[in-house]
Each structure stands twice: as C-alpha cells, then as structure tokens.
PDB file of N, CA and C in Angstrom:
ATOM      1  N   UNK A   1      28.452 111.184  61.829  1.00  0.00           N
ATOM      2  CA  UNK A   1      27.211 111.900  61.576  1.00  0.00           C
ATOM      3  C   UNK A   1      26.792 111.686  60.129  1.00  0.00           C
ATOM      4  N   UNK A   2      25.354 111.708  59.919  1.00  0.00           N
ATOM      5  CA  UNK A   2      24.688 111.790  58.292  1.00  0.00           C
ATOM      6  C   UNK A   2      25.167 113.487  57.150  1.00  0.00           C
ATOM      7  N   UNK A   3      24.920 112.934  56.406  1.00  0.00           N
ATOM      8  CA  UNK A   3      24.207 113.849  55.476  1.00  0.00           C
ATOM      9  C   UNK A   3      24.321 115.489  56.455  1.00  0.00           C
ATOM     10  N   UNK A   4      25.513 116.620  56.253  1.00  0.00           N
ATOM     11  CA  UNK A   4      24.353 117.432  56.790  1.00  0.00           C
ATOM     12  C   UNK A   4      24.610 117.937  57.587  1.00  0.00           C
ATOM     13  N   UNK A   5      25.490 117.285  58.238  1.00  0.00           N
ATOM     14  CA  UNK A   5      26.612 117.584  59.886  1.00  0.00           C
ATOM     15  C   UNK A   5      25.327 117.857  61.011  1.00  0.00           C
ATOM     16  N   UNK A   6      24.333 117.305  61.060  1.00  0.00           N
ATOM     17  CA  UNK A   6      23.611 117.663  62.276  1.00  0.00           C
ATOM     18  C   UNK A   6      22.691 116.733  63.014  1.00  0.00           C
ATOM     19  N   UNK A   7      22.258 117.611  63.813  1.00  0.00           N
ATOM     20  CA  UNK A   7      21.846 116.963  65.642  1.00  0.00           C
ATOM     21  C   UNK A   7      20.567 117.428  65.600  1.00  0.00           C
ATOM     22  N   UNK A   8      19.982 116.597  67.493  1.00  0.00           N
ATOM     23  CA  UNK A   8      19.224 117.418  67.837  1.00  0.00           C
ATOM     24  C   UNK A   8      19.708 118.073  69.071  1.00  0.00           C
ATOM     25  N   UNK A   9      19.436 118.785  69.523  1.00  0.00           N
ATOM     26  CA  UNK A   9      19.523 119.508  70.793  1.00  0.00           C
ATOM     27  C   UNK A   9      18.154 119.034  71.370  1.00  0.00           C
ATOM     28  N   UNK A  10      18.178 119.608  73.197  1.00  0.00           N
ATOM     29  CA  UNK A  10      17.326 119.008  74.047  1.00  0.00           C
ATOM     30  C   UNK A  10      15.818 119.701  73.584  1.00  0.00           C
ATOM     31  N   UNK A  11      15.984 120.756  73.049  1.00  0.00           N
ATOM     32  CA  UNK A  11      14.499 120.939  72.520  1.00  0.00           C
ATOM     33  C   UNK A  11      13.580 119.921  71.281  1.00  0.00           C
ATOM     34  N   UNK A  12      14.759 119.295  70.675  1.00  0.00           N
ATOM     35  CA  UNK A  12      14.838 118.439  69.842  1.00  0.00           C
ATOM     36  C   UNK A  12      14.674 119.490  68.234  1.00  0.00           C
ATOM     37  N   UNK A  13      15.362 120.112  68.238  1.00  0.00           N
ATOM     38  CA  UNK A  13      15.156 121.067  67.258  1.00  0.00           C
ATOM     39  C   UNK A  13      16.698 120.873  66.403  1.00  0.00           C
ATOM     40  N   UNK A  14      16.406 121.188  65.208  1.00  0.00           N
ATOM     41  CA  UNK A  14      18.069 120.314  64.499  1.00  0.00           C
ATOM     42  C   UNK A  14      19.404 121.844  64.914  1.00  0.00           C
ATOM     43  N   UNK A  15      20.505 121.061  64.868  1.00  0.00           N
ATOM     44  CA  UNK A  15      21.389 121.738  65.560  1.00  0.00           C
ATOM     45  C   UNK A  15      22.409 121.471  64.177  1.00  0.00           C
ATOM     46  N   UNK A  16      23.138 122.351  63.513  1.00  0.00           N
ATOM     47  CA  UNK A  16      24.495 122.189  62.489  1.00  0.00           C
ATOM     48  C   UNK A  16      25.858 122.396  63.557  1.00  0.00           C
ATOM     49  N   UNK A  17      26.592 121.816  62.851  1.00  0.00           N
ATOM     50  CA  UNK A  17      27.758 122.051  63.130  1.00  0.00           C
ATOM     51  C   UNK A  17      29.479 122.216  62.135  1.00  0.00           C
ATOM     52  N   UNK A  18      30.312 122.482  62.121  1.00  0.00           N
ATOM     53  CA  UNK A  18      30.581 122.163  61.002  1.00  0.00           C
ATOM     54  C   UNK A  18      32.209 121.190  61.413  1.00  0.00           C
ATOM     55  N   UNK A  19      32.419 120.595  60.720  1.00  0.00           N
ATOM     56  CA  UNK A  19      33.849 119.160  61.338  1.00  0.00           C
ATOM     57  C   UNK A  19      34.393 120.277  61.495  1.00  0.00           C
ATOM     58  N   UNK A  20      35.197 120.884  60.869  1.00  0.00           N
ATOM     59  CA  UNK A  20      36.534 121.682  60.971  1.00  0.00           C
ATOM     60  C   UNK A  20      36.311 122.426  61.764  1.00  0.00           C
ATOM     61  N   UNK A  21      35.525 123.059  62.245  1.00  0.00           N
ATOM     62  CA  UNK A  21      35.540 123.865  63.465  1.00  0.00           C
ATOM     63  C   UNK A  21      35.567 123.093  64.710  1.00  0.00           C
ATOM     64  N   UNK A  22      34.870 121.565  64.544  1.00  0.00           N
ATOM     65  CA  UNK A  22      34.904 120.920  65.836  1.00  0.00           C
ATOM     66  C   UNK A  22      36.305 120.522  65.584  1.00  0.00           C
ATOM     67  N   UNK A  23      37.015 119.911  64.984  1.00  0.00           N
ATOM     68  CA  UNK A  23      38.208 119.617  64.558  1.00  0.00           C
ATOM     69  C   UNK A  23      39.453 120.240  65.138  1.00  0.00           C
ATOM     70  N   UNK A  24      39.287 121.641  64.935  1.00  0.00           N
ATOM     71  CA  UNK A  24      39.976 122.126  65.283  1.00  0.00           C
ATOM     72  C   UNK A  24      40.303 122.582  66.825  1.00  0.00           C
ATOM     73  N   UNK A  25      38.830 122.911  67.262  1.00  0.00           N
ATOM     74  CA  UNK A  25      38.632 123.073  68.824  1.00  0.00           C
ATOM     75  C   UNK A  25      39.122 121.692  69.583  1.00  0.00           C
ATOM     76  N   UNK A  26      38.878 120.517  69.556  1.00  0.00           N
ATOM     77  CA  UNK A  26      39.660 119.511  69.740  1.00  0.00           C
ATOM     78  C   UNK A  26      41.031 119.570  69.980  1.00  0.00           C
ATOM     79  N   UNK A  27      41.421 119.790  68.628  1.00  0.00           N
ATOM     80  CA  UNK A  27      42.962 119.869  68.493  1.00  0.00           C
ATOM     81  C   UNK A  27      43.860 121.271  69.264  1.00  0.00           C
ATOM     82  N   UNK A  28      42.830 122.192  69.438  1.00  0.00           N
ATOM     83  CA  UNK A  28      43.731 123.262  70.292  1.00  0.00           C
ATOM     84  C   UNK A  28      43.298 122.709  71.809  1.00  0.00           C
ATOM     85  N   UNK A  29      42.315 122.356  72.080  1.00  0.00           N
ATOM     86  CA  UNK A  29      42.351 122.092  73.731  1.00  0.00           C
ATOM     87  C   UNK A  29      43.218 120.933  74.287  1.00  0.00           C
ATOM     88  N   UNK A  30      43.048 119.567  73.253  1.00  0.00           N
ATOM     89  CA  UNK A  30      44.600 118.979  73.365  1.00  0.00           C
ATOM     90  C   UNK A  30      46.043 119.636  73.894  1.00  0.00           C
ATOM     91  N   UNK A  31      46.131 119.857  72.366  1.00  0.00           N
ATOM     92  CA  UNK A  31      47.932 120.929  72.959  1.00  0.00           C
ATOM     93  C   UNK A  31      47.655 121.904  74.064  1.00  0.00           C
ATOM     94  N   UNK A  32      46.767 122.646  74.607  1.00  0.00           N
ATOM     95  CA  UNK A  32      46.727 123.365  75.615  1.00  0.00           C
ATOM     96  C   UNK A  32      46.704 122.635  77.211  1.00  0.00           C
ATOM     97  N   UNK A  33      45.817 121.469  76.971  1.00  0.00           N
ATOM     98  CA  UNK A  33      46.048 120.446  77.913  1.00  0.00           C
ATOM     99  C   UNK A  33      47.580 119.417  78.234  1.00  0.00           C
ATOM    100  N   UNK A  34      48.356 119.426  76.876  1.00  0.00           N
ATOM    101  CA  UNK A  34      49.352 118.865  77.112  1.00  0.00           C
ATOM    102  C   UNK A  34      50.270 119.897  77.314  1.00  0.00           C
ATOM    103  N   UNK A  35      50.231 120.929  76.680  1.00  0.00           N
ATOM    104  CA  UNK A  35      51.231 122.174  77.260  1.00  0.00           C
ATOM    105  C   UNK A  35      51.033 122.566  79.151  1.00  0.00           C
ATOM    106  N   UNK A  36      50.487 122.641  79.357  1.00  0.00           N
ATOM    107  CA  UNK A  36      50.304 122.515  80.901  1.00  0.00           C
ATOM    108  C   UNK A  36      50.168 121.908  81.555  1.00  0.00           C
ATOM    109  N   UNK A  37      50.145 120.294  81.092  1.00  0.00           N
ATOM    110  CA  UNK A  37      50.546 119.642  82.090  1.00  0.00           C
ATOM    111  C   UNK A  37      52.249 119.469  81.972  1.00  0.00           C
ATOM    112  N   UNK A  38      52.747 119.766  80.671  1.00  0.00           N
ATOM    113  CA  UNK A  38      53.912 119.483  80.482  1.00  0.00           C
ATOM    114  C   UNK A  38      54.617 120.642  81.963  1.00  0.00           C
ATOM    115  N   UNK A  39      53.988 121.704  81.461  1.00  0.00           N
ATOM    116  CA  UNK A  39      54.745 122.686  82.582  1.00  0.00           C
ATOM    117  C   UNK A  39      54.234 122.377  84.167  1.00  0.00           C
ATOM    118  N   UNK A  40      53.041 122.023  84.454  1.00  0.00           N
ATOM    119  CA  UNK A  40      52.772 121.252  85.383  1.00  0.00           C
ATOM    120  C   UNK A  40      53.772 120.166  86.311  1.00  0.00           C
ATOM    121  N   UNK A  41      54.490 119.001  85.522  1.00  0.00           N
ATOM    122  CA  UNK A  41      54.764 118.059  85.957  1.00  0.00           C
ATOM    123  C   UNK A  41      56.661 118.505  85.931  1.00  0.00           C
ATOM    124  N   UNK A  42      57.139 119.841  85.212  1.00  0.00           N
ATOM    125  CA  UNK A  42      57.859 120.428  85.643  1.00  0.00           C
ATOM    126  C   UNK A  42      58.228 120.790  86.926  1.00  0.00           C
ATOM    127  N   UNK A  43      57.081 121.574  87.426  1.00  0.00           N
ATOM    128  CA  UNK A  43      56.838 122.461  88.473  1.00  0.00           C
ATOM    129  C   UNK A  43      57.011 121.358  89.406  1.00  0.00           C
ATOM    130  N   UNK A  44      55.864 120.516  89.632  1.00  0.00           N
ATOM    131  CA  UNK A  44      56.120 119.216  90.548  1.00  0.00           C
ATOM    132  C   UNK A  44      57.601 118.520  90.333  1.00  0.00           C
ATOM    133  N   UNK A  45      58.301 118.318  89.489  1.00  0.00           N
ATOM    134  CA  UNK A  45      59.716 117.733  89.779  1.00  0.00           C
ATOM    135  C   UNK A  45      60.965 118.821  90.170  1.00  0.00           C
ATOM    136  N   UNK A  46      60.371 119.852  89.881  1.00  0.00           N
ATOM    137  CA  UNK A  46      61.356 120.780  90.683  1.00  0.00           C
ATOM    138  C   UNK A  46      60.984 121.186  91.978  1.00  0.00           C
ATOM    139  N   UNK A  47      59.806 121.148  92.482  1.00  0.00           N
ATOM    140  CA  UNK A  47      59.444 121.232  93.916  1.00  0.00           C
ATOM    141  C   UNK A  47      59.597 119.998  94.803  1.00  0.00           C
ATOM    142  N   UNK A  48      60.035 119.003  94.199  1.00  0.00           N
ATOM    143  CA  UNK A  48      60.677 118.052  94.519  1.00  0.00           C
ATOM    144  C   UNK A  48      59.435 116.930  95.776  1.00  0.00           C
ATOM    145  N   UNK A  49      58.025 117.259  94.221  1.00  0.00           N
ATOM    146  CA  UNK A  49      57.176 116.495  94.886  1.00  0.00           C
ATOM    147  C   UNK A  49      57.476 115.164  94.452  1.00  0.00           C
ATOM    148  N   UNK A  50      56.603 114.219  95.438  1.00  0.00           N
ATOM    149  CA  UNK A  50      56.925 112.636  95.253  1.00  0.00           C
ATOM    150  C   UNK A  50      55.475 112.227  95.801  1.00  0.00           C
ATOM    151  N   UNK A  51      55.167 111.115  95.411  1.00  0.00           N
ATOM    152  CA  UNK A  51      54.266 109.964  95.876  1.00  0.00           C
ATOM    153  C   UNK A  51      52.763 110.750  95.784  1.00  0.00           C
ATOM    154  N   UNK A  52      52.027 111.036  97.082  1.00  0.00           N
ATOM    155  CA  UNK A  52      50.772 111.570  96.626  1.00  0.00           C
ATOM    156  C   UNK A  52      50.842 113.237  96.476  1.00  0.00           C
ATOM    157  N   UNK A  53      51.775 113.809  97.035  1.00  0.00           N
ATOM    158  CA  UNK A  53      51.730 115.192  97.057  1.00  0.00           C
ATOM    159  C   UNK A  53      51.553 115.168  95.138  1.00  0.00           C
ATOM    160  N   UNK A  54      52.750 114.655  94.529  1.00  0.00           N
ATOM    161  CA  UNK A  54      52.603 115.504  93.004  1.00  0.00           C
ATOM    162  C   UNK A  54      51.526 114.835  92.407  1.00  0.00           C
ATOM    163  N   UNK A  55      50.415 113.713  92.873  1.00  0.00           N
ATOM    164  CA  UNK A  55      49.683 112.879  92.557  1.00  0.00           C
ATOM    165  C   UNK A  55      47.910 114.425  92.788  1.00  0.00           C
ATOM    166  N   UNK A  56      48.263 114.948  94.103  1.00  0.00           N
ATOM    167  CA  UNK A  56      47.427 115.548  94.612  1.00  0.00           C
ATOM    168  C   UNK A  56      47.464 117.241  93.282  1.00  0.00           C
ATOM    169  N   UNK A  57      48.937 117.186  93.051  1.00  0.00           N
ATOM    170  CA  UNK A  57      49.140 118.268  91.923  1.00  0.00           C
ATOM    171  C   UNK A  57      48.767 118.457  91.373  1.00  0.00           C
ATOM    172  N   UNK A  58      48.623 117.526  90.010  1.00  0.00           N
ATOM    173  CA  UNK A  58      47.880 116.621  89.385  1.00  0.00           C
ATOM    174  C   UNK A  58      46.522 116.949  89.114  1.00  0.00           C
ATOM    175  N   UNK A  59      45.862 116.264  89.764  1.00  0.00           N
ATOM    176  CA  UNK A  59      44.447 116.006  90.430  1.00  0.00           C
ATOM    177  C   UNK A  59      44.241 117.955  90.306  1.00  0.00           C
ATOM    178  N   UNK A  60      44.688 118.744  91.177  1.00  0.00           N
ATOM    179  CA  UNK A  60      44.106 120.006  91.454  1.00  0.00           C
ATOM    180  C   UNK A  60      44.716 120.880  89.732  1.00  0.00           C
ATOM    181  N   UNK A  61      45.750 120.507  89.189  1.00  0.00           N
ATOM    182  CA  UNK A  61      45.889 121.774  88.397  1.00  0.00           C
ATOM    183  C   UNK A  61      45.073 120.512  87.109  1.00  0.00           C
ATOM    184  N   UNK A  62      45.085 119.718  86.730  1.00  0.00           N
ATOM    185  CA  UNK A  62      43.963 119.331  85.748  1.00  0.00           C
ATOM    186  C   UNK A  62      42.602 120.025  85.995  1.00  0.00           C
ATOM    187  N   UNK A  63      41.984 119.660  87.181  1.00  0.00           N
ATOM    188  CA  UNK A  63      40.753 119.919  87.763  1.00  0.00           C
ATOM    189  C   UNK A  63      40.633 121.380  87.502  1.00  0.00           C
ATOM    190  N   UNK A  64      41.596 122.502  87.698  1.00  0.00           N
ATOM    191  CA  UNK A  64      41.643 123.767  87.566  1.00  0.00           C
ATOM    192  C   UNK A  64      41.860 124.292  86.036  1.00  0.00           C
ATOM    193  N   UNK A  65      42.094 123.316  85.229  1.00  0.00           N
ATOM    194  CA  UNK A  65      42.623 123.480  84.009  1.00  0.00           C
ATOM    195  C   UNK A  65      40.789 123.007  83.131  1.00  0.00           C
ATOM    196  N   UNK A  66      40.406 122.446  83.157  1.00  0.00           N
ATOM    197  CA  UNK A  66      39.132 121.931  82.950  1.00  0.00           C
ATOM    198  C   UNK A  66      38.440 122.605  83.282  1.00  0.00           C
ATOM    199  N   UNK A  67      38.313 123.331  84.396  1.00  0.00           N
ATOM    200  CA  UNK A  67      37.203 124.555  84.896  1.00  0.00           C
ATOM    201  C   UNK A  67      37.348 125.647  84.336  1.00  0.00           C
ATOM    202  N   UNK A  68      38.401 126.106  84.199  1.00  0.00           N
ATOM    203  CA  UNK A  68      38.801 127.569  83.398  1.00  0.00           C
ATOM    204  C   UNK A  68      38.806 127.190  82.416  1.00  0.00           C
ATOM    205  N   UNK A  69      38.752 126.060  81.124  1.00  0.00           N
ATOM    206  CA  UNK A  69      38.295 126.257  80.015  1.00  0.00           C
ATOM    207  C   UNK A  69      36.587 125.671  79.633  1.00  0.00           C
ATOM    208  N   UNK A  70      35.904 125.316  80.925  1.00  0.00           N
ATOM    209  CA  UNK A  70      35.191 125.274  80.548  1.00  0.00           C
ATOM    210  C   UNK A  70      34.011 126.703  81.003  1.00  0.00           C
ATOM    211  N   UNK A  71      34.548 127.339  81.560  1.00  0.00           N
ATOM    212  CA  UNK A  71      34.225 128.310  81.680  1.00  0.00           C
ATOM    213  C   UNK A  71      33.863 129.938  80.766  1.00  0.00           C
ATOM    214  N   UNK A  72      35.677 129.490  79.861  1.00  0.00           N
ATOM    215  CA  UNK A  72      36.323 130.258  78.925  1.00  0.00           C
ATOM    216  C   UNK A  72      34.352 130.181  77.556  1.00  0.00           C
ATOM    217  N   UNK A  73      34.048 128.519  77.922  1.00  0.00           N
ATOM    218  CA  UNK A  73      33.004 128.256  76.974  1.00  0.00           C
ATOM    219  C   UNK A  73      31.981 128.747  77.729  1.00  0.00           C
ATOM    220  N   UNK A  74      31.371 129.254  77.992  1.00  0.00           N
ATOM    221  CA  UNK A  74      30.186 129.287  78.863  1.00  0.00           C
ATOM    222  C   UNK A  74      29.692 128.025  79.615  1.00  0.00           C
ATOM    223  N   UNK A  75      30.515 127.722  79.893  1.00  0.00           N
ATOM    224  CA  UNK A  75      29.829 126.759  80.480  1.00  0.00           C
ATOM    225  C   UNK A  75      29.096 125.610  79.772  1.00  0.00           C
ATOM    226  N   UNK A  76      29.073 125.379  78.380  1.00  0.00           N
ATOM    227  CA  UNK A  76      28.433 124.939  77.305  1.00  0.00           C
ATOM    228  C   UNK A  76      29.424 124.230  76.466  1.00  0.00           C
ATOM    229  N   UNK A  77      29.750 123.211  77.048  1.00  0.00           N
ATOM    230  CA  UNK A  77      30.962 122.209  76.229  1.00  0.00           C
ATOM    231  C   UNK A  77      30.078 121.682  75.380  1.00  0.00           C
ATOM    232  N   UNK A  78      29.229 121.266  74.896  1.00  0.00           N
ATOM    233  CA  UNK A  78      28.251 121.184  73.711  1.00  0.00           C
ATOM    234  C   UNK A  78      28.602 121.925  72.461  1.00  0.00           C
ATOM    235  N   UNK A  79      28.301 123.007  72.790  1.00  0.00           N
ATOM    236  CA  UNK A  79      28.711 123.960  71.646  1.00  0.00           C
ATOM    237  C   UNK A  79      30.061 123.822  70.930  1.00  0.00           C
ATOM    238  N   UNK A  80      31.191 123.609  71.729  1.00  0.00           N
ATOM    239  CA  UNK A  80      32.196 123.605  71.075  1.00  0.00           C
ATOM    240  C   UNK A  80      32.834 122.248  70.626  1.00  0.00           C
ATOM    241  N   UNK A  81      32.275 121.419  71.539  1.00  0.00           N
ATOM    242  CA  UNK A  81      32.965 119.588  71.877  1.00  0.00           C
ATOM    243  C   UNK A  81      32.163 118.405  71.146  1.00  0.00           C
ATOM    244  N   UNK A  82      30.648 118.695  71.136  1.00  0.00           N
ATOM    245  CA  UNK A  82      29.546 117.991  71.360  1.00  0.00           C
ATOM    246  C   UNK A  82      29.652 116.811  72.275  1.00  0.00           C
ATOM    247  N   UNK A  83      30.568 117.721  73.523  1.00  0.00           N
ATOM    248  CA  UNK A  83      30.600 116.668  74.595  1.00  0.00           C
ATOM    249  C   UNK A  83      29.938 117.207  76.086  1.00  0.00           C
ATOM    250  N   UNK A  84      29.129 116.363  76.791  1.00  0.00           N
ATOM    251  CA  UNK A  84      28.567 117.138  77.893  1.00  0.00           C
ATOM    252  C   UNK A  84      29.633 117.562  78.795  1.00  0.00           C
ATOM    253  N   UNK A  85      29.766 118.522  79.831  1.00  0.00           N
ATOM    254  CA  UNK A  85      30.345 119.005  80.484  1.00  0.00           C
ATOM    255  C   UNK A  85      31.106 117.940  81.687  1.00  0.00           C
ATOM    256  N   UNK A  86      30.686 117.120  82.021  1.00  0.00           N
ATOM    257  CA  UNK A  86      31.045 115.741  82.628  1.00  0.00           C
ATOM    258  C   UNK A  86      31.884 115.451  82.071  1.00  0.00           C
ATOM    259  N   UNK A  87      31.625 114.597  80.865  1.00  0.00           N
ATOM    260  CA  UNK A  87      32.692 113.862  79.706  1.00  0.00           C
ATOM    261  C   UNK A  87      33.929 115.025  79.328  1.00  0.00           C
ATOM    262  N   UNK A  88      33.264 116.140  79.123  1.00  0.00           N
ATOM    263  CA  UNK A  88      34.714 117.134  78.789  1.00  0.00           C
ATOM    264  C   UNK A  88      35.370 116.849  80.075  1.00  0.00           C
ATOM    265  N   UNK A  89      35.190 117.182  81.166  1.00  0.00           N
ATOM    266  CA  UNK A  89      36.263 117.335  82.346  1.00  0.00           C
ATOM    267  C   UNK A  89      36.930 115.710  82.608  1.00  0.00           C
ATOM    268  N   UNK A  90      36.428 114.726  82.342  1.00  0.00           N
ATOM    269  CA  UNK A  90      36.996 113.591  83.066  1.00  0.00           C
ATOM    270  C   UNK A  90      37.481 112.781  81.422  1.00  0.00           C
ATOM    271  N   UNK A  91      37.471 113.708  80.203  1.00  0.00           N
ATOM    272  CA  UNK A  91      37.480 112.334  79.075  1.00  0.00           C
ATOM    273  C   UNK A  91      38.816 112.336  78.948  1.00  0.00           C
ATOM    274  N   UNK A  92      39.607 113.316  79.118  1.00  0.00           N
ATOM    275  CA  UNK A  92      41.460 113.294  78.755  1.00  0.00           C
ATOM    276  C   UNK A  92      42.197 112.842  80.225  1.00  0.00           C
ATOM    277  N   UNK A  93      41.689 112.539  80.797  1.00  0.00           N
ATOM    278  CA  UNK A  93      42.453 112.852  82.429  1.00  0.00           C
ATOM    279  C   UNK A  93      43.551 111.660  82.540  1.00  0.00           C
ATOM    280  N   UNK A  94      43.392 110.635  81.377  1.00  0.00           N
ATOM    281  CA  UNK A  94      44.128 109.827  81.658  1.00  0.00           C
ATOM    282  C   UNK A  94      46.160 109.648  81.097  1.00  0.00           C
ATOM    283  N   UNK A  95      45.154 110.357  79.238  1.00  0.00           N
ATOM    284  CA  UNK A  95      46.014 111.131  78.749  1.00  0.00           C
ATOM    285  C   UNK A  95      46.759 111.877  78.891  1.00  0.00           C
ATOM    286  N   UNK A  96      46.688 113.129  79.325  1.00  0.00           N
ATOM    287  CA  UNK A  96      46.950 114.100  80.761  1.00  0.00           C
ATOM    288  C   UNK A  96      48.001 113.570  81.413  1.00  0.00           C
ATOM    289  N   UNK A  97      47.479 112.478  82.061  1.00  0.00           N
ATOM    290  CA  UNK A  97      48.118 112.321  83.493  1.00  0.00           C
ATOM    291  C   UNK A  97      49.706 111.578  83.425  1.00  0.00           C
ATOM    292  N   UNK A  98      49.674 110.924  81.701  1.00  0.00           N
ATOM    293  CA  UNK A  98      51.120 110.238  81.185  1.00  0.00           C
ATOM    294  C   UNK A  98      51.642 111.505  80.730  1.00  0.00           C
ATOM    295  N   UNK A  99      51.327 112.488  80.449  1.00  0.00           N
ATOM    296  CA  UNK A  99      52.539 113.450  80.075  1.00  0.00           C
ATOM    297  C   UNK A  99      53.066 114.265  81.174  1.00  0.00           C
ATOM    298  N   UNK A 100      51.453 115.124  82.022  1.00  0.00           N
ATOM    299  CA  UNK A 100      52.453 114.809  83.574  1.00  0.00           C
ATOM    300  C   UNK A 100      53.196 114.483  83.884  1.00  0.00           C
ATOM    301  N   UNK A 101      53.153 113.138  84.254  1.00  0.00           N
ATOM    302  CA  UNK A 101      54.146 111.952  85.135  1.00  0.00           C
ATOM    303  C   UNK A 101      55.621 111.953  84.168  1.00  0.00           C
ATOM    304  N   UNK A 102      55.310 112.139  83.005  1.00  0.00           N
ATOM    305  CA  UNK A 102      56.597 111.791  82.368  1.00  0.00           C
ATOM    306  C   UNK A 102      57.454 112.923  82.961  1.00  0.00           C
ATOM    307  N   UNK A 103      57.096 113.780  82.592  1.00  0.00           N
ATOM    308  CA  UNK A 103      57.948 115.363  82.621  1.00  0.00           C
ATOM    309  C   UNK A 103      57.845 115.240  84.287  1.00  0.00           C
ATOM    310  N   UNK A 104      57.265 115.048  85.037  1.00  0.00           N
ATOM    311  CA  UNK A 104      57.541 115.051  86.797  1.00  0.00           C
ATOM    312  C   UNK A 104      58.719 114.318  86.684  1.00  0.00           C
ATOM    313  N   UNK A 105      58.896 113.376  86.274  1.00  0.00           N
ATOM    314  CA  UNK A 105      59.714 111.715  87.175  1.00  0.00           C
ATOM    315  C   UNK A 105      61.133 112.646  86.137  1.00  0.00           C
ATOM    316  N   UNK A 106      60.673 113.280  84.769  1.00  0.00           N
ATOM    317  CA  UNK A 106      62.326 113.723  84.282  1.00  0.00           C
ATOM    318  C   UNK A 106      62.575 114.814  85.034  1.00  0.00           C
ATOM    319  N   UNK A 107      61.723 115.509  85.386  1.00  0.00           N
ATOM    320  CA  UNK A 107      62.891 116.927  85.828  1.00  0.00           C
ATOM    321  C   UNK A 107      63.132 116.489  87.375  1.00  0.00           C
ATOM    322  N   UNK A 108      62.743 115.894  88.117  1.00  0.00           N
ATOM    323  CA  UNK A 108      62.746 115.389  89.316  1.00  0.00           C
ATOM    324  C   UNK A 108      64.415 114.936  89.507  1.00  0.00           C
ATOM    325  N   UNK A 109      64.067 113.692  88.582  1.00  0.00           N
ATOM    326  CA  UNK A 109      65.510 113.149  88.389  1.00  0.00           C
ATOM    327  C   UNK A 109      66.341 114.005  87.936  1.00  0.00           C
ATOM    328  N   UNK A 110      66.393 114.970  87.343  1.00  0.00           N
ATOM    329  CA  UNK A 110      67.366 115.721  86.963  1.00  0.00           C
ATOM    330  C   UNK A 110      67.977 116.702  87.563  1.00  0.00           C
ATOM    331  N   UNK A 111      66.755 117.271  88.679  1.00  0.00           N
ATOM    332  CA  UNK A 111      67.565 118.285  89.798  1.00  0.00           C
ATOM    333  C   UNK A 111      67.924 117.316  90.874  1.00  0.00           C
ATOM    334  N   UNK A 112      67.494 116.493  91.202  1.00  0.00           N
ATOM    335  CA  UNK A 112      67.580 115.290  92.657  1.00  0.00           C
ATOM    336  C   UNK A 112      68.535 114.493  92.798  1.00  0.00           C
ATOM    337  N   UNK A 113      68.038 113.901  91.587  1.00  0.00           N
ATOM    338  CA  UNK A 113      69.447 112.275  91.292  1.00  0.00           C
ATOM    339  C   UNK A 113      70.483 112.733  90.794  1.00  0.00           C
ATOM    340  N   UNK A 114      70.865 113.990  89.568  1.00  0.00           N
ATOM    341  CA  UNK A 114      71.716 113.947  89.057  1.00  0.00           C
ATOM    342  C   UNK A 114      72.582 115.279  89.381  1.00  0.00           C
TER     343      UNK A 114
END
C-alpha cells in the first residue's frame, strides 16, 4: 500500500487501516487455524480414520472452522483481512490441510501400528 495505509471501499470512499492491527489479526487466525487442525488430525488418528473418511474430516471441520470465524467477524472479512469472504475461506486450506495430515498419519500410527 502507498503513503497512508489506505483503500477504497465499494462506495469508493477512502478506507484506513492500520499494518499492525492487520498483522496481527493474520497472525492470530493462523495459530488458531493450525491449533485445530492440529487437534483435528488428532481426533481423526485416534478414531482410527483412513483414506476418505479423515479426508471428509478435514473438509467438514476446516469448512466449520472458517464459518465460525467468519462469522465471529460479521460476516465482513474485509474489515479485519482485506480479504473477501471467498478468499478468506479457501486461501489457507492448503496449509491447513499439511498440518492436519501430519498429526492424523502420527497419532494414527501411534495408537494402530505401534
């Protein structure tokens, strides 16, 4: 961004913002996203899901995890992200989905295999 930290919004009217507050909101919805999937992909290796079931896990507690915080915002991921509500729900999912899988495939193996 210029000079100024600001936008327009759809009225086209200038909008401020300030880094450190976006900065920070970033950085807590991260760790909140990786803290639950961490416990997430727990849950799935101790329920001793495999193949699409913990795939389907996944899929529903992200999806549920994205709705309740975007909710938590009004509904207005703008305000806090300057990301539209689309891009908030689908922009980490991939990220997400390796810390999942990691913590599934370890605790899996650890009550199953070992």
């Amino acid at each position: 961004m210029g000079p100024g930290d600001d936008m327009l919004d759809a009225k086209g009217e200038r909008v401020f913002f300030s880094r450190d507050a976006l900065m920070h909101n970033t950085k807590s919805m991260s760790l909140i996203n990786t803290f639950v999937m961490l416990i997430g992909g727990c849950c799935a290796g101790i329920l001793g899901c495999t193949g699409l079931r913990g795939a389907l896990l996944y899929v529903l507690l992200y999806g549920t995890l994205q709705v309740v915080v975007l909710a938590t915002m009004g509904f207005d991921s703008m305000k806090y992200t300057l990301q539209p509500p689309l891009k908030f729900i689908a922009g980490n999912a991939g990220e997400n989905a390796l810390s999942f899988i990691l913590f599934w495939t370890l605790v899996y193996a650890l009550v199953y295999i070992y």
